[in-house]
C-alpha atoms as a PDB file:
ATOM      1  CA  UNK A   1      -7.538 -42.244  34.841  1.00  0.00           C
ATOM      2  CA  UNK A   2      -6.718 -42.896  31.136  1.00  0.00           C
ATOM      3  CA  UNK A   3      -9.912 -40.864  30.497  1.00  0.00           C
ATOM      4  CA  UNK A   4      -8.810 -37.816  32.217  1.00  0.00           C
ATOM      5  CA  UNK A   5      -5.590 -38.043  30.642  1.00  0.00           C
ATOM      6  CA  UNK A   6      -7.290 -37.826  27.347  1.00  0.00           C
ATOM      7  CA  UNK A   7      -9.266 -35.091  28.307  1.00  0.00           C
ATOM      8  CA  UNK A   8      -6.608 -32.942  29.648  1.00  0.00           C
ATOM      9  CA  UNK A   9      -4.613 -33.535  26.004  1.00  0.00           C
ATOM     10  CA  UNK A  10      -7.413 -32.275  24.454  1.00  0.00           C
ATOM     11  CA  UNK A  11      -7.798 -29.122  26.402  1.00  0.00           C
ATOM     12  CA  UNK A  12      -3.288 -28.691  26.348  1.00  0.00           C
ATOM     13  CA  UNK A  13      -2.758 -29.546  22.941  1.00  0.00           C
ATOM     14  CA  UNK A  14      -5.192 -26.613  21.584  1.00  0.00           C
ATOM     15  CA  UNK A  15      -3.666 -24.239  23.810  1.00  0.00           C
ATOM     16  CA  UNK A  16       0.185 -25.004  23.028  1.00  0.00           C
ATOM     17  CA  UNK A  17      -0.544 -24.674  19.369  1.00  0.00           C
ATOM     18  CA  UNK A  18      -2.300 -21.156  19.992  1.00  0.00           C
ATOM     19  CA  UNK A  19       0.700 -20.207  22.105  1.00  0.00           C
ATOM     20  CA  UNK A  20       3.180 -21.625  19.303  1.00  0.00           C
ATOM     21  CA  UNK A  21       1.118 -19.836  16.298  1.00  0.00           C
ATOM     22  CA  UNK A  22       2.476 -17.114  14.755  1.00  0.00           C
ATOM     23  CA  UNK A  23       3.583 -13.924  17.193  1.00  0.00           C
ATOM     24  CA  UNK A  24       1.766 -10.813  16.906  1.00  0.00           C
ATOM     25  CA  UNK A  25       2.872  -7.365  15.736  1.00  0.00           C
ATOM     26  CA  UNK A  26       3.291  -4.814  18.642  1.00  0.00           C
ATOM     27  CA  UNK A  27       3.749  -1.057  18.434  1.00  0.00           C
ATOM     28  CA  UNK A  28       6.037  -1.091  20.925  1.00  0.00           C
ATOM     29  CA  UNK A  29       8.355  -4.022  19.269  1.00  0.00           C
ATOM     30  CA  UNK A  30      11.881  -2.002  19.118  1.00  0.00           C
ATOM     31  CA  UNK A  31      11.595  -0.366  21.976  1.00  0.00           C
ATOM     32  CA  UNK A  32      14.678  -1.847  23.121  1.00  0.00           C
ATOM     33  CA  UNK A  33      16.277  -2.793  19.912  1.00  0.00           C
ATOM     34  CA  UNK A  34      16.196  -0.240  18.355  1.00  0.00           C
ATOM     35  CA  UNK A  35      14.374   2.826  19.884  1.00  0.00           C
ATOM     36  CA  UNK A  36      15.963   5.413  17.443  1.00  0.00           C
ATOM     37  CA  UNK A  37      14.249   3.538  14.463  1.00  0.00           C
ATOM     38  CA  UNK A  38      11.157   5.690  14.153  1.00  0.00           C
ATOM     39  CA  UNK A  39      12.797   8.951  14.239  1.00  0.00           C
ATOM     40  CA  UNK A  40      15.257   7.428  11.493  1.00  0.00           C
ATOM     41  CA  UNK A  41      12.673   6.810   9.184  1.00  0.00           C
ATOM     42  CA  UNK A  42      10.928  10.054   9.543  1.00  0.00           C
ATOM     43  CA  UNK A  43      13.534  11.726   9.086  1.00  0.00           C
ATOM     44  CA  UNK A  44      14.591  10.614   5.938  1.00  0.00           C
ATOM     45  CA  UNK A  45      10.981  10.339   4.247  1.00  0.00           C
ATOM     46  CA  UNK A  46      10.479  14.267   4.939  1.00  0.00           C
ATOM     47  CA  UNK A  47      13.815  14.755   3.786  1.00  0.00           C
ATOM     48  CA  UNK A  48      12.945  12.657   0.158  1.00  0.00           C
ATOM     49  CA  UNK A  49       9.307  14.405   0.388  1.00  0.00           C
ATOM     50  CA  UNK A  50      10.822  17.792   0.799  1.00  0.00           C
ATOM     51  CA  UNK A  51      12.703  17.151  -2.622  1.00  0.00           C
ATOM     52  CA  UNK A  52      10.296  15.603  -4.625  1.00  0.00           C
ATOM     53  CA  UNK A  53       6.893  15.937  -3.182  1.00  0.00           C
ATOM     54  CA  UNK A  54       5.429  13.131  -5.212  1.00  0.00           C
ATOM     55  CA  UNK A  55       7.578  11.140  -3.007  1.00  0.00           C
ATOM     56  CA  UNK A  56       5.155  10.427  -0.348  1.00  0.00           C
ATOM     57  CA  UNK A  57       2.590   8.724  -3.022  1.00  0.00           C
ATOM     58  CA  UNK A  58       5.273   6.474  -4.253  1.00  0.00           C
ATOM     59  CA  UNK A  59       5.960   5.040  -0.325  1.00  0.00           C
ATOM     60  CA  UNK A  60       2.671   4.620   0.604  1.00  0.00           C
ATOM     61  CA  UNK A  61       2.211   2.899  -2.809  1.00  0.00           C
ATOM     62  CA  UNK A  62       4.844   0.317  -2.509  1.00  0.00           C
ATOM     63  CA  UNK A  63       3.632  -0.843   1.030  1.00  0.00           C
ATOM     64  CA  UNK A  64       0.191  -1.122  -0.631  1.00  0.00           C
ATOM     65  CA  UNK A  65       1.803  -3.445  -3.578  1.00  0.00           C
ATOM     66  CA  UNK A  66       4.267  -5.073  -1.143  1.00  0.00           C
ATOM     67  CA  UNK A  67       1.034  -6.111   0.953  1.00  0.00           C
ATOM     68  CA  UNK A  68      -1.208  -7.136  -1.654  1.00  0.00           C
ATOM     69  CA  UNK A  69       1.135  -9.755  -2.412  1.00  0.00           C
ATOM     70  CA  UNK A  70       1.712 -12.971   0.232  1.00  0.00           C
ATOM     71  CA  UNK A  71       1.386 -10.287   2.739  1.00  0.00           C
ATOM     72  CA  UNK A  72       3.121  -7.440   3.943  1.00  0.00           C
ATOM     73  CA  UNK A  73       6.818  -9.142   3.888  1.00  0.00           C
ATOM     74  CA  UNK A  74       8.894  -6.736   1.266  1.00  0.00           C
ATOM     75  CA  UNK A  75       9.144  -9.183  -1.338  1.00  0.00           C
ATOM     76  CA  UNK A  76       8.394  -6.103  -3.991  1.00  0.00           C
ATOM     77  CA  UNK A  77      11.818  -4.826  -2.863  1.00  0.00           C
ATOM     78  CA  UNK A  78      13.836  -8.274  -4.433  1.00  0.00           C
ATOM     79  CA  UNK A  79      15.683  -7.429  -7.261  1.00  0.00           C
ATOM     80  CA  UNK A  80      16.137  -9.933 -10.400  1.00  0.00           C
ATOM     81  CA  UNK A  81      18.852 -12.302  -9.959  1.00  0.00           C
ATOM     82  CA  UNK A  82      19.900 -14.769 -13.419  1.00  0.00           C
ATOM     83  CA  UNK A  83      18.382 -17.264 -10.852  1.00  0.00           C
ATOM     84  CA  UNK A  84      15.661 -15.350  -9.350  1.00  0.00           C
ATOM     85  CA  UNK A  85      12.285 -13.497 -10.670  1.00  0.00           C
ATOM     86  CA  UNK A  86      10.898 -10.732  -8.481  1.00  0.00           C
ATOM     87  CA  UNK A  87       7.806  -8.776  -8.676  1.00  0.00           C
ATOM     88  CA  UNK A  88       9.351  -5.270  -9.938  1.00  0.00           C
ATOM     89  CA  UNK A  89       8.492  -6.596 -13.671  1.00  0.00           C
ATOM     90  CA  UNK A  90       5.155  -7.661 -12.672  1.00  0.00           C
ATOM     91  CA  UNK A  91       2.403  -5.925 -15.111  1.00  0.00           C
ATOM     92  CA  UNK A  92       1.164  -3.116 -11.916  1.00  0.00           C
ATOM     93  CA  UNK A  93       4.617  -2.365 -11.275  1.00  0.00           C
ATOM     94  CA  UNK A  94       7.163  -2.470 -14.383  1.00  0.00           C
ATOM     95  CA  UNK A  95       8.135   0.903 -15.242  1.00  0.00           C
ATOM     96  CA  UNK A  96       5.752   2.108 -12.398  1.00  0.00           C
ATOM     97  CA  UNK A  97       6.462   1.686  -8.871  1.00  0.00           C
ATOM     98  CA  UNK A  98       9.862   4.055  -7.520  1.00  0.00           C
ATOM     99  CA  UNK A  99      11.161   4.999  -4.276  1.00  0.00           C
ATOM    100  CA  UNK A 100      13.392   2.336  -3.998  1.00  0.00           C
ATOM    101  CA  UNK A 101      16.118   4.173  -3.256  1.00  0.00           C
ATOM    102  CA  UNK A 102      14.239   6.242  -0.335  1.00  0.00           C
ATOM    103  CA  UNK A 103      13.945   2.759   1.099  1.00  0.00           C
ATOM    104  CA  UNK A 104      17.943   1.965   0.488  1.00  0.00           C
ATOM    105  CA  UNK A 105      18.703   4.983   2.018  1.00  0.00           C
ATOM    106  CA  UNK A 106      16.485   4.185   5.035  1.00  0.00           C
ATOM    107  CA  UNK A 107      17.916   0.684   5.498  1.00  0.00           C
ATOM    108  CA  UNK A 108      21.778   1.831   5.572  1.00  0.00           C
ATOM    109  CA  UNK A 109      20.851   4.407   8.203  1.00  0.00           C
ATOM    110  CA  UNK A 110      18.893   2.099  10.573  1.00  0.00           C
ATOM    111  CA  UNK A 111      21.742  -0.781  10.071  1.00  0.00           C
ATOM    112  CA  UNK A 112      23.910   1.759  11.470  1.00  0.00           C
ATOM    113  CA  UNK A 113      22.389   2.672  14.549  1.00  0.00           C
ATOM    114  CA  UNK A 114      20.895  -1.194  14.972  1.00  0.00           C
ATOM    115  CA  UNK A 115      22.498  -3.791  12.441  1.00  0.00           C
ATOM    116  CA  UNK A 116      20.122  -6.760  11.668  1.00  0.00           C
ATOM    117  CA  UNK A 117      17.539  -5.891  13.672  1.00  0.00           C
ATOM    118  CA  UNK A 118      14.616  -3.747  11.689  1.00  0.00           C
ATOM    119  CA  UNK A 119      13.015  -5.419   8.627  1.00  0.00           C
ATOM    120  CA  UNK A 120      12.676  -4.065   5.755  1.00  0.00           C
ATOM    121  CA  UNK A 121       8.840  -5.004   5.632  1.00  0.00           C
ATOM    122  CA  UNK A 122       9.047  -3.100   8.828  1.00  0.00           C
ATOM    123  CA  UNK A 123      10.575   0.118   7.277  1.00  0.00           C
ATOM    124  CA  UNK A 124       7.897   0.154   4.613  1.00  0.00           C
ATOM    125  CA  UNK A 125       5.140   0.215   6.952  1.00  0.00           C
ATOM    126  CA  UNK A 126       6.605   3.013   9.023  1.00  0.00           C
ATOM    127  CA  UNK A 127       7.302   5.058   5.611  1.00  0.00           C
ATOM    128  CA  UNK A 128       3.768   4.666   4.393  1.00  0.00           C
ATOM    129  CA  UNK A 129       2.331   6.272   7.354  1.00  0.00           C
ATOM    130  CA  UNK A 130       4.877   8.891   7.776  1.00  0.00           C
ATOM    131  CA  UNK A 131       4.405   9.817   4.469  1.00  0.00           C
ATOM    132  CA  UNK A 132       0.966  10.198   4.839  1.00  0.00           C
ATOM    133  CA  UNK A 133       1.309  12.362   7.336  1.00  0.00           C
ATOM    134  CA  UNK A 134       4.157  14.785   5.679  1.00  0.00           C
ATOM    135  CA  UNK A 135       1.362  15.173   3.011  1.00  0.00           C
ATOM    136  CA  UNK A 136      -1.500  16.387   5.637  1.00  0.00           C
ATOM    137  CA  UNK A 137      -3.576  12.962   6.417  1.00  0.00           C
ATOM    138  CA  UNK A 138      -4.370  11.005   9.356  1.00  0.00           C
ATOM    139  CA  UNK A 139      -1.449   9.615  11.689  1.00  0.00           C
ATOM    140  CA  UNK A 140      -2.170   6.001  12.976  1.00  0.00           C
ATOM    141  CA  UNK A 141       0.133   3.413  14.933  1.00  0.00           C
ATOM    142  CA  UNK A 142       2.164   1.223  13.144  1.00  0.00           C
ATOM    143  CA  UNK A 143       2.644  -2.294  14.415  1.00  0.00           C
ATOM    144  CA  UNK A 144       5.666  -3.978  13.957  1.00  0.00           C
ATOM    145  CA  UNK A 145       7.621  -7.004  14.076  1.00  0.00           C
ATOM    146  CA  UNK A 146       7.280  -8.129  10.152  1.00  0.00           C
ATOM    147  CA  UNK A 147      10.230  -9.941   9.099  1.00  0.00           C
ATOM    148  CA  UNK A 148      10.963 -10.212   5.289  1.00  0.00           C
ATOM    149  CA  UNK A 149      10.189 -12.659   2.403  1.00  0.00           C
ATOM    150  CA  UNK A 150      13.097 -14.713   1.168  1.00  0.00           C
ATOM    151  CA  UNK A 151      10.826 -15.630  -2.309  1.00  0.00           C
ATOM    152  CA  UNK A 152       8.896 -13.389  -4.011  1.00  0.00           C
ATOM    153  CA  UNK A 153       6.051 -13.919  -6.879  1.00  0.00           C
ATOM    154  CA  UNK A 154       5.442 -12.279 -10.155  1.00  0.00           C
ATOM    155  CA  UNK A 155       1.876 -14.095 -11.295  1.00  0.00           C
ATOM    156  CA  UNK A 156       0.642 -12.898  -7.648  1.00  0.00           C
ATOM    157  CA  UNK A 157       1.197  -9.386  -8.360  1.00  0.00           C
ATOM    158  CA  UNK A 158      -0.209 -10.071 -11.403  1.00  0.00           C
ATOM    159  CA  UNK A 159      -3.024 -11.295 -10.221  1.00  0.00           C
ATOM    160  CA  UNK A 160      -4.122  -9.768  -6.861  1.00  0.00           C
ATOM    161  CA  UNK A 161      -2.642  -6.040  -7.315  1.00  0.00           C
ATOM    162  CA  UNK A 162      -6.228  -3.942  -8.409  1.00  0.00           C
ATOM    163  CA  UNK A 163      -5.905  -3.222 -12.218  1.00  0.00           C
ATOM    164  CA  UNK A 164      -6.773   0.336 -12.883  1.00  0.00           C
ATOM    165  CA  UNK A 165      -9.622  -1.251 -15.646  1.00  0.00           C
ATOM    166  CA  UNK A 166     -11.762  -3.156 -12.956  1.00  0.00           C
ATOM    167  CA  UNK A 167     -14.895  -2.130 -12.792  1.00  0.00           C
ATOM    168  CA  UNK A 168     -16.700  -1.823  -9.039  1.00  0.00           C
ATOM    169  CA  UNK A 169     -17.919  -5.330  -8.479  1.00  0.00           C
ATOM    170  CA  UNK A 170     -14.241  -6.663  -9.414  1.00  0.00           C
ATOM    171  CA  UNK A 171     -12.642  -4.176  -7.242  1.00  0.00           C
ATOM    172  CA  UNK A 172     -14.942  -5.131  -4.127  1.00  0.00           C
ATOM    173  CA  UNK A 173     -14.012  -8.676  -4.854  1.00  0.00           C
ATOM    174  CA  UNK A 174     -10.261  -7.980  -4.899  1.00  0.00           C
ATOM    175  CA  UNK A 175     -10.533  -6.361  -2.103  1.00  0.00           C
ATOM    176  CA  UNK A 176     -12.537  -9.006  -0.577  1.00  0.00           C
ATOM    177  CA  UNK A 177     -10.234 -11.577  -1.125  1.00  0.00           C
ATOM    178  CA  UNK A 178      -7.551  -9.685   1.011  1.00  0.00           C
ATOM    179  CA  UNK A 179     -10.492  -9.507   3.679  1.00  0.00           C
ATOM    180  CA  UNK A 180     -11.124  -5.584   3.047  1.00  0.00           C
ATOM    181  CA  UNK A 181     -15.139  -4.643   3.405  1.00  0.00           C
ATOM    182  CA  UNK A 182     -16.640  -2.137   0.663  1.00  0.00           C
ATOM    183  CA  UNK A 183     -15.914   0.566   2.721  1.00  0.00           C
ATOM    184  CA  UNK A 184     -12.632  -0.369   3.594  1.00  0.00           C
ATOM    185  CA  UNK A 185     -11.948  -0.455   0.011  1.00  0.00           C
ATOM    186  CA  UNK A 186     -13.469   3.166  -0.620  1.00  0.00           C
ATOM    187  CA  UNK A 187     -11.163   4.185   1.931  1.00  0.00           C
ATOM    188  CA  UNK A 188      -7.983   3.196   1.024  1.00  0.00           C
ATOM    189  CA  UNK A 189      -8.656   4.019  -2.489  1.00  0.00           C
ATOM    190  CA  UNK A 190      -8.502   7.440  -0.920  1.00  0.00           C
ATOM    191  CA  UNK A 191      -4.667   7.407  -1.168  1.00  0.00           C
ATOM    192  CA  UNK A 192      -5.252   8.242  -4.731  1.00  0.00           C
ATOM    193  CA  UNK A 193      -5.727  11.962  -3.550  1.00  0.00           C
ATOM    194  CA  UNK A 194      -1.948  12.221  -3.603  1.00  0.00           C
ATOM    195  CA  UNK A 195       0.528  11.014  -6.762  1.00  0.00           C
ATOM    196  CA  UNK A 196       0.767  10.357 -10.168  1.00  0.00           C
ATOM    197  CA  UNK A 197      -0.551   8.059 -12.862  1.00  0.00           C
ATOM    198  CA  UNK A 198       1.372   6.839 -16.888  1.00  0.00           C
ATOM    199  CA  UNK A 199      -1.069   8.117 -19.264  1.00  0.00           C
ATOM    200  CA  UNK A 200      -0.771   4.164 -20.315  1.00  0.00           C
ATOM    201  CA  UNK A 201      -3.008   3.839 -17.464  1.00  0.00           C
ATOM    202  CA  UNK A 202      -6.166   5.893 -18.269  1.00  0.00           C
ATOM    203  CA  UNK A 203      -6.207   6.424 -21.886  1.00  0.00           C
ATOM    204  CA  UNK A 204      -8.743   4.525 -22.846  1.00  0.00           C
ATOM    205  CA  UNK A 205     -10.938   6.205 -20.069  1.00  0.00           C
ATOM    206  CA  UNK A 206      -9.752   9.239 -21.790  1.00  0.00           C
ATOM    207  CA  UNK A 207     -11.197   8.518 -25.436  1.00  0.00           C
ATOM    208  CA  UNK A 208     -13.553   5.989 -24.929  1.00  0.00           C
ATOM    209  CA  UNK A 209     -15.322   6.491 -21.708  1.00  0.00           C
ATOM    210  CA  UNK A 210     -18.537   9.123 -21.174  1.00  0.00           C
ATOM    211  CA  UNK A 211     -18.969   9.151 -17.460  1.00  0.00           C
ATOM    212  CA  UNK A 212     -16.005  11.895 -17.539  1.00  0.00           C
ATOM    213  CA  UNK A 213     -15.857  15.581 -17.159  1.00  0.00           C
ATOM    214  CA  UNK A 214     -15.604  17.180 -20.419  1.00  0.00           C
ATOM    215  CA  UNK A 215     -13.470  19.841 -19.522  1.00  0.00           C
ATOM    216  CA  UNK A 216     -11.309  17.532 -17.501  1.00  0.00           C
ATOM    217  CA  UNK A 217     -10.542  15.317 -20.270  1.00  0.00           C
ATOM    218  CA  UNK A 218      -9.767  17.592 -22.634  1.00  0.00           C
ATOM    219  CA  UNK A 219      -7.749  18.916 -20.105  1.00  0.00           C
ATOM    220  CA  UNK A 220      -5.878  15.844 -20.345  1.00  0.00           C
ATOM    221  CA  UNK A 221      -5.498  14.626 -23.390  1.00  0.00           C
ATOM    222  CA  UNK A 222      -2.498  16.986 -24.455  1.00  0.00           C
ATOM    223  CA  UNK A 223      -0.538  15.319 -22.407  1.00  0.00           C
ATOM    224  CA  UNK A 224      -2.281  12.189 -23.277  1.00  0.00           C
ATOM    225  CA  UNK A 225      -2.313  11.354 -26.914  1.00  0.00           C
ATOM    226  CA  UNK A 226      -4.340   8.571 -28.488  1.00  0.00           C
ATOM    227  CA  UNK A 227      -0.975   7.086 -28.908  1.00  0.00           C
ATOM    228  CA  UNK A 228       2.448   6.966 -28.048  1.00  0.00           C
ATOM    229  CA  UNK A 229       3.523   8.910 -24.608  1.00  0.00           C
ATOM    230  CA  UNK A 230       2.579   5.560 -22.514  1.00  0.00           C
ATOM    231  CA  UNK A 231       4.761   7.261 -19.631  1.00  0.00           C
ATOM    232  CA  UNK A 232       3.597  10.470 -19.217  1.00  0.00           C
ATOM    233  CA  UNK A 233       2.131  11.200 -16.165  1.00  0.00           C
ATOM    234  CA  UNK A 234      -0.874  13.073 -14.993  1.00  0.00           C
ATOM    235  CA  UNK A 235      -1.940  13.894 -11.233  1.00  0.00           C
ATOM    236  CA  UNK A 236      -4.575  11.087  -9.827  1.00  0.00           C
ATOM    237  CA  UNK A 237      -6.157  14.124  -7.935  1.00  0.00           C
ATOM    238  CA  UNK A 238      -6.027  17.346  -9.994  1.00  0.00           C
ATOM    239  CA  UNK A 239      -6.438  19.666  -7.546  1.00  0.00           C
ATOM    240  CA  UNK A 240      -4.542  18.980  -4.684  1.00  0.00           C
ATOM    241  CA  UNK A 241      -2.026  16.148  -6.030  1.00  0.00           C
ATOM    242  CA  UNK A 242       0.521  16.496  -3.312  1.00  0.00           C
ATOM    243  CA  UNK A 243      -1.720  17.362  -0.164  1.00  0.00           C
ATOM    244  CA  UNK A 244      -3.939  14.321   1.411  1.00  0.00           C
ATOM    245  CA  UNK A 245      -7.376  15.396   1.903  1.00  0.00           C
ATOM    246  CA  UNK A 246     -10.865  13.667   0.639  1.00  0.00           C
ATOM    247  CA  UNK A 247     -10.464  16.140  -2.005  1.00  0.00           C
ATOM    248  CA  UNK A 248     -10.268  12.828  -4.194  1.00  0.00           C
ATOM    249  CA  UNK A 249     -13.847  11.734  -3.439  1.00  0.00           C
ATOM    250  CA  UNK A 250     -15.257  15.352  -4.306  1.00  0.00           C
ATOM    251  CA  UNK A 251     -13.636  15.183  -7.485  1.00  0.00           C
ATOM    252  CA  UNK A 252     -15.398  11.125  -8.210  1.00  0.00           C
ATOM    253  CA  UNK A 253     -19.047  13.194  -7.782  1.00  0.00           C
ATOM    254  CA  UNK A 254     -18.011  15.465 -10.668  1.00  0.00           C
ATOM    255  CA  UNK A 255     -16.527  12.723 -12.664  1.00  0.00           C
ATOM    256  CA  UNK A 256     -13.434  14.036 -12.553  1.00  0.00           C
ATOM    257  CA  UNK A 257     -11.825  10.265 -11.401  1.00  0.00           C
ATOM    258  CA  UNK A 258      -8.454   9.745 -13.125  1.00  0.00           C
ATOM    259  CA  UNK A 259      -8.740   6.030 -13.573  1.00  0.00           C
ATOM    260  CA  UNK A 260     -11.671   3.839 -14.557  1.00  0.00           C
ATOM    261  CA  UNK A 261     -11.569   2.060 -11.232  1.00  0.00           C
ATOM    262  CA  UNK A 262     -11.574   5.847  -9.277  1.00  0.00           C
ATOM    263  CA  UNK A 263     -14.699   6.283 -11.531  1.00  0.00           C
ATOM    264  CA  UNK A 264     -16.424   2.969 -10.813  1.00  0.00           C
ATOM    265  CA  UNK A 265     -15.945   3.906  -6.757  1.00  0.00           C
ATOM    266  CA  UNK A 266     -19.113   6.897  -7.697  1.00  0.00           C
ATOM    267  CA  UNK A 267     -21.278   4.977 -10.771  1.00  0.00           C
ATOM    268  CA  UNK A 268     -24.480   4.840  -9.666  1.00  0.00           C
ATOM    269  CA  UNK A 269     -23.448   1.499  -7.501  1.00  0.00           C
ATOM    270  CA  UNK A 270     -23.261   0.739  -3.766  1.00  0.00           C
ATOM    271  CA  UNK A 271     -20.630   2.600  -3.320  1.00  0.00           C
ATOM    272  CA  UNK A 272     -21.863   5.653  -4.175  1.00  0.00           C
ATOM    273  CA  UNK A 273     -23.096   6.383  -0.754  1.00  0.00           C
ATOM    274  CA  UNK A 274     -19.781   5.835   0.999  1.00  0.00           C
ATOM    275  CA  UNK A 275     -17.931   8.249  -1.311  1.00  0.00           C
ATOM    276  CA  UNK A 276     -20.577  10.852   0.059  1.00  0.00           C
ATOM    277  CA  UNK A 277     -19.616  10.375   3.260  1.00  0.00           C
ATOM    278  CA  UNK A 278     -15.855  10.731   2.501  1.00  0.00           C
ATOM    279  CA  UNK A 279     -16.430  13.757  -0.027  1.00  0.00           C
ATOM    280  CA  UNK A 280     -18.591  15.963   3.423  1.00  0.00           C
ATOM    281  CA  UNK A 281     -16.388  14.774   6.223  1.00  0.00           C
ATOM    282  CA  UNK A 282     -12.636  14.584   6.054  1.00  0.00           C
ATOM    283  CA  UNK A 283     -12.290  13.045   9.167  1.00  0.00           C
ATOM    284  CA  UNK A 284     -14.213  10.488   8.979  1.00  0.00           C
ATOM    285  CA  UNK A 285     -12.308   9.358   6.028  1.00  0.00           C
ATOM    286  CA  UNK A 286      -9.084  10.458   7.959  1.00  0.00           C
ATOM    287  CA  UNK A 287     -10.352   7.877  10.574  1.00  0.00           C
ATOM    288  CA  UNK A 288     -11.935   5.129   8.143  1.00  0.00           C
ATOM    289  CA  UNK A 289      -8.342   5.376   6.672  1.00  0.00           C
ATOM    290  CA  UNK A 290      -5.491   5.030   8.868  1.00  0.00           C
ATOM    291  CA  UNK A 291      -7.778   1.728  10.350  1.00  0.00           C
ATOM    292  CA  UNK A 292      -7.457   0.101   7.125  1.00  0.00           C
ATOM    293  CA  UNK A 293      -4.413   0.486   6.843  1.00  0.00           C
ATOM    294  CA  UNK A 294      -3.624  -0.915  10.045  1.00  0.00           C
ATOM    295  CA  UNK A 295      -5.670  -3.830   8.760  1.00  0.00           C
ATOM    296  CA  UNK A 296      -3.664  -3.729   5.834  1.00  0.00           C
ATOM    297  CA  UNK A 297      -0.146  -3.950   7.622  1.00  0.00           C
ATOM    298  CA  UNK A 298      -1.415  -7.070   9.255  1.00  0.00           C
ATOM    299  CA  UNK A 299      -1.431  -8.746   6.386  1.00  0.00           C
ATOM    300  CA  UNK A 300      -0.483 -12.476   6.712  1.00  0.00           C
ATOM    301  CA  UNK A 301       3.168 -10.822   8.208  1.00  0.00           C
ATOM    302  CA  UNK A 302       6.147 -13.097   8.293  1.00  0.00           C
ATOM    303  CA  UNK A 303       6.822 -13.357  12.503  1.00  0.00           C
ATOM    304  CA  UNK A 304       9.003 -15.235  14.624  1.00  0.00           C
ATOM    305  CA  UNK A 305      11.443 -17.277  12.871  1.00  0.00           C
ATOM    306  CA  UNK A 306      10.124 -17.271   9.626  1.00  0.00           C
ATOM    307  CA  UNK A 307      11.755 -15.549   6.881  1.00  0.00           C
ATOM    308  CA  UNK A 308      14.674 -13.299   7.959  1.00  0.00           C
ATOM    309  CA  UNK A 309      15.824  -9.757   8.426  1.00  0.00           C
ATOM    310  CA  UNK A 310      17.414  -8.878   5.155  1.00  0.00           C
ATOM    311  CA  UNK A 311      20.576  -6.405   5.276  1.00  0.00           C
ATOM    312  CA  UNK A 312      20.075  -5.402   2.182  1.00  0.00           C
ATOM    313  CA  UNK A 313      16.426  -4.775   1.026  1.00  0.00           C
ATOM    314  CA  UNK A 314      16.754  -5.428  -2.365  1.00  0.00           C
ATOM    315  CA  UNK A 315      18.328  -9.453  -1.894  1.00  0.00           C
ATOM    316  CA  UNK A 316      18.161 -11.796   0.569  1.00  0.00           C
ATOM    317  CA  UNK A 317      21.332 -12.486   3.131  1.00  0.00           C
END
């Protein structure tokens, strides 16, 4: 008897920890709630796209950085406190990220209709894709049920936001360690066919690099001097910055990459082939895209009763 009382601990226990583990997102998680919340947030991202178009590359940008850091959980929305360091002065993101107030705005309308119910890790993920799809790319379905951060850490986005410098065997292992596959990484580079980059960012690609369009440097480098006008800014994808299309990858096969880490994605490494692919078929890219960033939005998410639902996104309740 004791023996099959051992035996059926050892088959319970396992199974009440699986149940107790973290919950998982769902697409369908306000439903109830709050079912207005997704035509909220569209809303008002068309309505910020339709005034400044670069909009949409700034939104899909901060979910990427929010992610990239202890998981998707909006801790890149914490502002400074005299007792508190956030990531917004972290080294990929001072003087660099924006939309913040897109994301304010967003939060005071969906606390109106629902108060304390959407996260703001939540409204970040719905903003990335709708912005992505404003701007012409692939739609995908957002799961939800993120709850947000009540920390934050600067040396993480130090460390695990992808430098514009890395060349392509650092950028698969950033990737990597976030669980991303080559070609996952390819992919979601791809959202570099929409917004800007600081001229601080590619200079030295500018005047020190040779795989690099001639004309397309030159091009540049008005705008772009050897020194001083760190915050100028220069479209990642010159000829369609505010549509999303693979445009982006036909421009790496010319060497016409903005940043050294575009560049590296088409250098004669294993990559090469995969930017091919992306360059002759939109949609496969389209496709290859919106399932990484699903991937990407799963990112070790805050569930359940961990962290909180903050009322204001920018500090905790």
């Amino acid at each position: 008897m004791a023996n099959i009382s051992f035996l059926l601990v050892l088959i319970i226990v396992p199974f009440v920890l699986i149940g107790m583990s973290s919950a998982q997102l769902t697409s369908n998680f306000y439903n109830s709630s709050c079912p207005n919340v997704l035509s909220i947030i569209k809303t008002a991202v068309n309505s910020a796209i339709a005034t400044e178009s670069r909009m949409g590359a700034s939104l899909l940008r901060l979910h990427f950085h929010d992610c990239f850091v202890n998981g998707c959980d909006a801790s890149v929305l914490l502002d400074d406190t005299s007792s508190f360091t956030g990531e917004k002065t972290a080294n990929p993101n001072s003087g660099s990220i924006r939309g913040f107030d897109v994301i304010d705005t967003i939060k005071t309308q969906v606390e109106s209709s629902c108060a304390g119910i959407v996260s703001c890790a939540d409204i970040l993920a719905i903003a990335a894709r709708d912005s992505v799809v404003k701007l012409g790319g692939p739609s995908w379905t957002v799961l939800l049920g993120r709850r947000d951060s009540t920390t934050a850490s600067l040396s993480t986005a130090n460390s695990d936001i992808p430098a514009p410098t890395l060349n392509l065997s650092s950028l698969i292992s950033s990737f990597s360690n976030k669980g991303f596959n080559s070609r996952e990484m390819v992919a979601l580079s791809g959202s570099h066919t929409i917004g800007q980059a600081r001229c601080t960012t590619f200079r030295d690609r500018l005047y020190n690099e040779t795989d690099i369009n001639a004309t397309f440097a030159t091009s540049l480098k008005s705008n772009c001097p050897q020194s001083g006008s760190d915050n100028n800014i220069s479209p990642l994808d010159t000829t369609s910055p505010t549509t999303f299309d693979n445009i982006y990858y036909k421009n790496l096969r010319i060497q016409k990459g903005l940043l050294h880490s575009d560049q590296q994605l088409f250098s004669g490494g294993s990559t090469d082939s995969i930017v091919n692919t992306y360059s002759s078929n939109s949609a496969t890219f389209f496709t290859d895209f919106a399932n990484a960033m699903v991937k990407m939005g799963n990112l070790s998410p805050l569930t359940g009763t961990n962290g909180q639902i903050r009322t204001n996104c920018r500090k905790t309740n």
